[in-house]
Protein backbone atom coordinates (compact mmCIF):
# COMPACT_ATOMS: atom_id res chain seq x y z
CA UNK A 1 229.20 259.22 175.55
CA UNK A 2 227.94 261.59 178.19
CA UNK A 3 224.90 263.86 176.57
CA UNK A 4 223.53 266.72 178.61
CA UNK A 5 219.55 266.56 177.88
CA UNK A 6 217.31 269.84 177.36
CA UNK A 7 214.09 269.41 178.93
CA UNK A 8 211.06 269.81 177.12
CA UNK A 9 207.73 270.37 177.77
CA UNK A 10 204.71 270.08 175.36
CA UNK A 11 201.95 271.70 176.28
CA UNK A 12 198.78 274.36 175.70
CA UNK A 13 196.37 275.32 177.89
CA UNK A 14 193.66 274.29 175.02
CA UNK A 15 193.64 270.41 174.36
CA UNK A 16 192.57 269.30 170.96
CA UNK A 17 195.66 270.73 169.10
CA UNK A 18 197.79 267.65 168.41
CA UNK A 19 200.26 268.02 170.97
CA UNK A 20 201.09 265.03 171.77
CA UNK A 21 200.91 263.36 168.13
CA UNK A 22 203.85 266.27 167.75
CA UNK A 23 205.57 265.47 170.79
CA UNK A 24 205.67 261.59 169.51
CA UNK A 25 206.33 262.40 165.69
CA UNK A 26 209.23 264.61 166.77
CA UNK A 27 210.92 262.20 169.07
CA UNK A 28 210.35 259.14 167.09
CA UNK A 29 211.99 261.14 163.93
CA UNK A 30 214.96 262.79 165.76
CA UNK A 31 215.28 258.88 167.69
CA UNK A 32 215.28 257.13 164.81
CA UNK A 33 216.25 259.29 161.36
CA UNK A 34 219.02 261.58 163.18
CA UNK A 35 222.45 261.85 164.35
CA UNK A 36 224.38 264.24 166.33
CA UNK A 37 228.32 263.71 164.88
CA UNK A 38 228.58 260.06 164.99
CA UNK A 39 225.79 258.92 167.91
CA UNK A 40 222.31 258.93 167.17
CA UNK A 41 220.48 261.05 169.46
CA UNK A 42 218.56 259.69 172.19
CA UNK A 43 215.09 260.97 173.77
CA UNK A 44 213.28 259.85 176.97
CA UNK A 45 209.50 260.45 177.23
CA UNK A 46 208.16 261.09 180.01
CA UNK A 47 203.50 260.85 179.84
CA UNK A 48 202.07 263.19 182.79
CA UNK A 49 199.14 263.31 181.06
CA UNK A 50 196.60 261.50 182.97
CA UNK A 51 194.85 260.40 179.56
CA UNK A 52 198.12 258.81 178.99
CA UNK A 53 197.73 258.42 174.92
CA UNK A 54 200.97 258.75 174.54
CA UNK A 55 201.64 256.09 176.62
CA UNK A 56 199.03 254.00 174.64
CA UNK A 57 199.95 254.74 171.27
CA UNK A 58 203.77 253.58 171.78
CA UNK A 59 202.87 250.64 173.51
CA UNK A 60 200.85 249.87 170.57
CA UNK A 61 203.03 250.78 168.03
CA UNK A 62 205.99 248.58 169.81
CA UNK A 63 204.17 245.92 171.05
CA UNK A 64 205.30 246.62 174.72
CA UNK A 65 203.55 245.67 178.03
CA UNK A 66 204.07 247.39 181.44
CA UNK A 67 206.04 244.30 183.08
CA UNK A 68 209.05 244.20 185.23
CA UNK A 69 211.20 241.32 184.90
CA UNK A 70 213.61 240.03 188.05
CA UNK A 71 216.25 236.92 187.83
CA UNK A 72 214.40 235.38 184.38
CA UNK A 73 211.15 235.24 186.32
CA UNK A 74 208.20 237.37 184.99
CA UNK A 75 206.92 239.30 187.87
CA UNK A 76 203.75 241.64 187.41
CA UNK A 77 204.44 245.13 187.76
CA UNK A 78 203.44 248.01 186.20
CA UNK A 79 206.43 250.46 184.68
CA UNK A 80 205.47 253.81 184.99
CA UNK A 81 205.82 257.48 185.73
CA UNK A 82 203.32 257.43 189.17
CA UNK A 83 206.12 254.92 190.35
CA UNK A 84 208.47 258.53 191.49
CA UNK A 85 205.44 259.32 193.87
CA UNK A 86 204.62 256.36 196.07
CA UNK A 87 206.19 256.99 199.01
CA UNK A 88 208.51 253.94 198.76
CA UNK A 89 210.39 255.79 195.34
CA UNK A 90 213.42 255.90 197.24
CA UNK A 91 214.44 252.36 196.66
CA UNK A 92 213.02 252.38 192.84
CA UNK A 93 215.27 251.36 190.15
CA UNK A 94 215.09 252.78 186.57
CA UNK A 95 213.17 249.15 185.80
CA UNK A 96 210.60 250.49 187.94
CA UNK A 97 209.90 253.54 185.55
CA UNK A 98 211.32 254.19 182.77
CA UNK A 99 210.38 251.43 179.65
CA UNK A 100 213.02 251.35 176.97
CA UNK A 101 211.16 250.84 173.35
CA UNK A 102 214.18 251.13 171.07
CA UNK A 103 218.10 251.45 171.34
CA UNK A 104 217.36 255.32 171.28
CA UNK A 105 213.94 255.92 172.26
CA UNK A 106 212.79 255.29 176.29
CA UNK A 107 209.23 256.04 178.02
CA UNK A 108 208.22 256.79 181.45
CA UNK A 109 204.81 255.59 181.23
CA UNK A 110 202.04 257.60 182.10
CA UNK A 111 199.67 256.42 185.23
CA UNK A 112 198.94 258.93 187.77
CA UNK A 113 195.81 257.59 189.12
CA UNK A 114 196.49 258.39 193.13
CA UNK A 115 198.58 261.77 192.35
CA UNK A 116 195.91 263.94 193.39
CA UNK A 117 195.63 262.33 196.89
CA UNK A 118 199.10 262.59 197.22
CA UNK A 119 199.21 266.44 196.03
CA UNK A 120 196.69 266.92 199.08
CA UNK A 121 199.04 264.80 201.33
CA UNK A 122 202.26 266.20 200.33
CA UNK A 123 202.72 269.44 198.61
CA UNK A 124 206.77 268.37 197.86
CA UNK A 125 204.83 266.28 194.83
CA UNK A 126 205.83 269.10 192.15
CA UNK A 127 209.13 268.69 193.04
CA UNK A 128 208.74 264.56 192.62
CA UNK A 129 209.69 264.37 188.93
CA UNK A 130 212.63 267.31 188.79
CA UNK A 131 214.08 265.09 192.14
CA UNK A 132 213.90 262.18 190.17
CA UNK A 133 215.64 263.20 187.01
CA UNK A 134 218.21 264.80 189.16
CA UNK A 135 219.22 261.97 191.56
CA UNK A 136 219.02 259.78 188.74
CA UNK A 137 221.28 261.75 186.60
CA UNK A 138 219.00 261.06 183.15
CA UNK A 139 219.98 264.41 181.29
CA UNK A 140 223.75 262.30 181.30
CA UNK A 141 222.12 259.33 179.27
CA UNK A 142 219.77 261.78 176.59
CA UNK A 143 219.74 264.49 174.68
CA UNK A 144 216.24 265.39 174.80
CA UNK A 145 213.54 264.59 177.49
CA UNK A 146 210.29 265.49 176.35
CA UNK A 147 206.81 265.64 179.00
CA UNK A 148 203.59 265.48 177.23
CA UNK A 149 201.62 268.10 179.84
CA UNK A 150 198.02 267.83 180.08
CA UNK A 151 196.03 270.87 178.89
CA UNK A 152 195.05 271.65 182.21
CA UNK A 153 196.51 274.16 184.80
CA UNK A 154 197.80 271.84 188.11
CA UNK A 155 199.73 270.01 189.65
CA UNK A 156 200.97 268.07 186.28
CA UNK A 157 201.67 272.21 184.85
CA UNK A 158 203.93 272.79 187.79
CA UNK A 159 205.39 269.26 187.81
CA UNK A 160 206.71 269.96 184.23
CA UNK A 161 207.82 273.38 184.52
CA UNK A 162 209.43 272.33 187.95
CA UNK A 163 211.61 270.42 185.64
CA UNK A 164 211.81 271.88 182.09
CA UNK A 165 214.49 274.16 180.60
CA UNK A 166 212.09 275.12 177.36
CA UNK A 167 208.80 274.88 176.74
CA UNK A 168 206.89 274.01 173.24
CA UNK A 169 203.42 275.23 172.43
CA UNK A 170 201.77 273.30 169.48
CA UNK A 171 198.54 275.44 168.46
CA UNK A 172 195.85 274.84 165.98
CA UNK A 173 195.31 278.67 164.38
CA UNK A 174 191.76 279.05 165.44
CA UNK A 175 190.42 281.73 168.17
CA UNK A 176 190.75 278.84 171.47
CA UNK A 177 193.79 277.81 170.53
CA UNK A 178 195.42 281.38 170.57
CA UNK A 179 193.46 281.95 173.89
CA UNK A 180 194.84 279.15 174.99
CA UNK A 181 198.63 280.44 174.63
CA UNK A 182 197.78 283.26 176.05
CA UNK A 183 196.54 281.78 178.97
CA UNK A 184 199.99 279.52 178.97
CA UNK A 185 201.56 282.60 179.13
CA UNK A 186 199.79 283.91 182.63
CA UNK A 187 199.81 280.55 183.61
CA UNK A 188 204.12 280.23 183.34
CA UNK A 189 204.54 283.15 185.32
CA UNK A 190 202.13 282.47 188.20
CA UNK A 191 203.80 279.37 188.36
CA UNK A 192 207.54 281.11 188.03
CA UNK A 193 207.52 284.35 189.90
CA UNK A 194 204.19 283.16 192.73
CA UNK A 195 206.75 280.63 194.41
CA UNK A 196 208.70 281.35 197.63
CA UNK A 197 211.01 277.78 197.18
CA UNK A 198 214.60 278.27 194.96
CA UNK A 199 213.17 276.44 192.29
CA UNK A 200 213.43 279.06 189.84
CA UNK A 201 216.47 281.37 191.34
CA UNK A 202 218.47 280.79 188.45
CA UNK A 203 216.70 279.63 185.62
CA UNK A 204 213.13 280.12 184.49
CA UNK A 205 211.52 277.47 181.74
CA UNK A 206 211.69 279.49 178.61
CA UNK A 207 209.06 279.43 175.78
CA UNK A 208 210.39 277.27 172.94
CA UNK A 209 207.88 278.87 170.41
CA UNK A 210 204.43 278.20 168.86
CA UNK A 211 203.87 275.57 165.93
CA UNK A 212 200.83 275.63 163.97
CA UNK A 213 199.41 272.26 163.88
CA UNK A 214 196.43 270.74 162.00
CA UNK A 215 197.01 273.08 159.70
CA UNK A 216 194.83 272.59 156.21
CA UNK A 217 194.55 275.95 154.20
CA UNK A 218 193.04 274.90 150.88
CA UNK A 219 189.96 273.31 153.10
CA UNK A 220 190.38 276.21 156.09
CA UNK A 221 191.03 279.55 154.57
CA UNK A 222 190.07 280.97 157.62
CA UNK A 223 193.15 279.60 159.35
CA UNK A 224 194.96 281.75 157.40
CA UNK A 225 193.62 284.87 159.00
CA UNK A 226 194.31 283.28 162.90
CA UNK A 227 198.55 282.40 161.62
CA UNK A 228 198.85 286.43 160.82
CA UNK A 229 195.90 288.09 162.93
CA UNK A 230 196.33 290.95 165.30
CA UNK A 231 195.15 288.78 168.46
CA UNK A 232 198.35 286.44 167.79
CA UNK A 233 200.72 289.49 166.78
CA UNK A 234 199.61 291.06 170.45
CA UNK A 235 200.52 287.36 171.79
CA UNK A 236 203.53 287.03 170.22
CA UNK A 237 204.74 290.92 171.05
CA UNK A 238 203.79 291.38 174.61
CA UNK A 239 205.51 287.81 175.11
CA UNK A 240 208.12 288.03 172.97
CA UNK A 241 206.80 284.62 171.66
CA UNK A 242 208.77 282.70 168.93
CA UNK A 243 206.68 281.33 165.76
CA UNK A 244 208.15 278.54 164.17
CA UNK A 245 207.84 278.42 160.07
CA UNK A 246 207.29 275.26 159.57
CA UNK A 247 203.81 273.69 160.46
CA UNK A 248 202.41 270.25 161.40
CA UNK A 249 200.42 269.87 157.85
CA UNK A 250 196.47 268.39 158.92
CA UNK A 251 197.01 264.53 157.36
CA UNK A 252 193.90 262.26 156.55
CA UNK A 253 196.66 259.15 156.68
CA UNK A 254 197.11 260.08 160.30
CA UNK A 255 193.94 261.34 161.76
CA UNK A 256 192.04 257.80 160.20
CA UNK A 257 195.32 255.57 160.98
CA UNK A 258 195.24 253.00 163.59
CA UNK A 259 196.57 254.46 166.79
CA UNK A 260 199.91 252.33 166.63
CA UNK A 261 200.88 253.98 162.82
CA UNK A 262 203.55 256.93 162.97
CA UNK A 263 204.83 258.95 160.16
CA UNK A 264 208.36 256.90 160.22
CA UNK A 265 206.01 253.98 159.59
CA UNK A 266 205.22 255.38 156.09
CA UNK A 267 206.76 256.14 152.77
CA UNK A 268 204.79 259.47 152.32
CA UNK A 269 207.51 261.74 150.50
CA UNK A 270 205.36 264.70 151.72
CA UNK A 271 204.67 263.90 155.30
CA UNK A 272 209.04 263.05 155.52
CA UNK A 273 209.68 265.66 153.97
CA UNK A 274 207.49 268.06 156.73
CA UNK A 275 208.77 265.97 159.68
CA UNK A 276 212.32 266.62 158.37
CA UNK A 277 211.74 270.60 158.47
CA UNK A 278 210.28 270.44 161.60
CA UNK A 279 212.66 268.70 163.49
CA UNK A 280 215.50 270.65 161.58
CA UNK A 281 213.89 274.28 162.83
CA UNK A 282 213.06 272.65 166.54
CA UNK A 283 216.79 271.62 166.73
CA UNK A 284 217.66 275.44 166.00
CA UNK A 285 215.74 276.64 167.38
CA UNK A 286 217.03 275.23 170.84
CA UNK A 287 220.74 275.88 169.12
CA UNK A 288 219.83 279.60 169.01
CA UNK A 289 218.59 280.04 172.34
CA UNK A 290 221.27 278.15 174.08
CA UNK A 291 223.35 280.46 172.87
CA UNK A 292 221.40 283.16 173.83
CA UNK A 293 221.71 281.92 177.10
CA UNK A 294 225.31 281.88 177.22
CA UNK A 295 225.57 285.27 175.64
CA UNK A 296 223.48 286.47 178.89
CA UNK A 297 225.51 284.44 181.31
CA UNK A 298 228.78 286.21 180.31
């Protein structure tokens, strides 16, 4: 089957707001609990977040290790996403870099150590991961690649939006957080309309929309007030900024779980039943503005 992947980035300028527990959550629930017609769908992660958790808490959770194995004979070598920058990439194989976890699910590690000597060495690194993908022809083998960005506004911002169709903000409803998708905002289009490359000629990354996370009003009443006050409706107006209904519920199982437990490791009817929703509106939501897109195009 030949899919066409939509690239995804996850990513706020304010860290602290669960982004990538949502970017793992989602992918591990649309990997494992979904289909599209027949074929379950298929997601590649891809950690440029120099914390790597992401990284951490699937290795964990699958019992993986970072080794590349040649002709039956264990060879140490670490799998990972800094691989696509050494200046020997061109003769990498996807062994090299990309880790598969489960028949659907596959991880570019994240490791990126040396990228900001090679940023100051060669300014093409931005264009590193899109390059990659491309020559590589991974949208053909998924239907969703998702980057877990790094709250942070370099190199690793461009790198993603280099590559991404969409973009997803996850956003705790407190006064930083909102800042903090504001500051996306001026951050996307620096980043889109400052460059003098073709990069963005004919397509820009588009925002995805804004998901409430952590989100606990019967202890946080005040949260309440940040989901419907004036500084987001300004936000979301001037940016024409999408806010999705459902929310990522705050969960006591998860925030005091080992870091290898995920929701599909549970039988929580509640926490299902709010990973179900939000995977159903995220799939729409991309549904809607694909077609959006086409409606434009013609």
């Amino acid at each position: 089957m030949t899919r066409n992947a939509k690239v995804i980035s996850f990513i706020n300028m304010k860290g602290g707001v669960g982004k990538t527990t949502l970017c793992r959550e989602i992918a591990l629930y649309l990997s494992e609990r979904y289909t599209r017609g027949e074929e379950s769908i298929k997601i590649l992660l891809i950690d440029i977040d120099p914390q790597a958790n992401l990284t951490q808490s699937l290795l964990e959770k699958f019992e993986k290790k970072t080794t590349y194995y040649k002709e039956n004979e264990e060879v140490d070598f670490k799998c990972s996403v800094d691989n696509i920058f050494k200046q020997d990439a061109v003769g990498m194989s996807k062994k090299h870099v990309i880790l598969e976890l489960t028949e659907n699910l596959d991880l570019i590690p994240g490791e990126l150590e040396t990228i900001f000597l090679q940023r100051q060495q060669n300014p093409s690194t931005p264009n590193k991961l899109m390059d990659y993908i491309i020559d590589n022809e991974l949208r053909r083998e998924y239907d969703y690649i998702f980057l877990d960005c790094p709250p942070t506004y370099s190199v690793y911002t461009e790198m993603s939006f280099y590559t991404s169709d969409y973009y997803f903000v996850p956003a705790v409803p407190d006064a930083y957080s909102v800042l903090g998708v504001d500051l996306l905002e001026r951050v996307v289009k620096d980043i889109v309309y400052s460059q003098r490359n073709t990069v963005f000629k004919n397509s820009q990354p588009k925002n995805l929309g804004v998901m409430w996370t952590r989100v606990h009003l019967g202890h946080k009443p005040k949260q309440a007030d940040f989901m419907s006050g004036l500084d987001v409706a300004d936000i979301v107006i001037d940016n024409r900024i999408y806010i999705f209904e459902n929310v990522f519920q705050e969960s006591h199982k998860l925030s005091t779980s080992t870091f290898d437990k995920s929701i599909v490791d549970r039988s929580d009817k509640s926490l299902d039943e709010m990973m179900i929703n939000i995977c159903d509106e995220f799939i729409q939501r991309i549904e809607v503005m694909e077609n959006e897109s086409a409606v434009e195009e013609d």
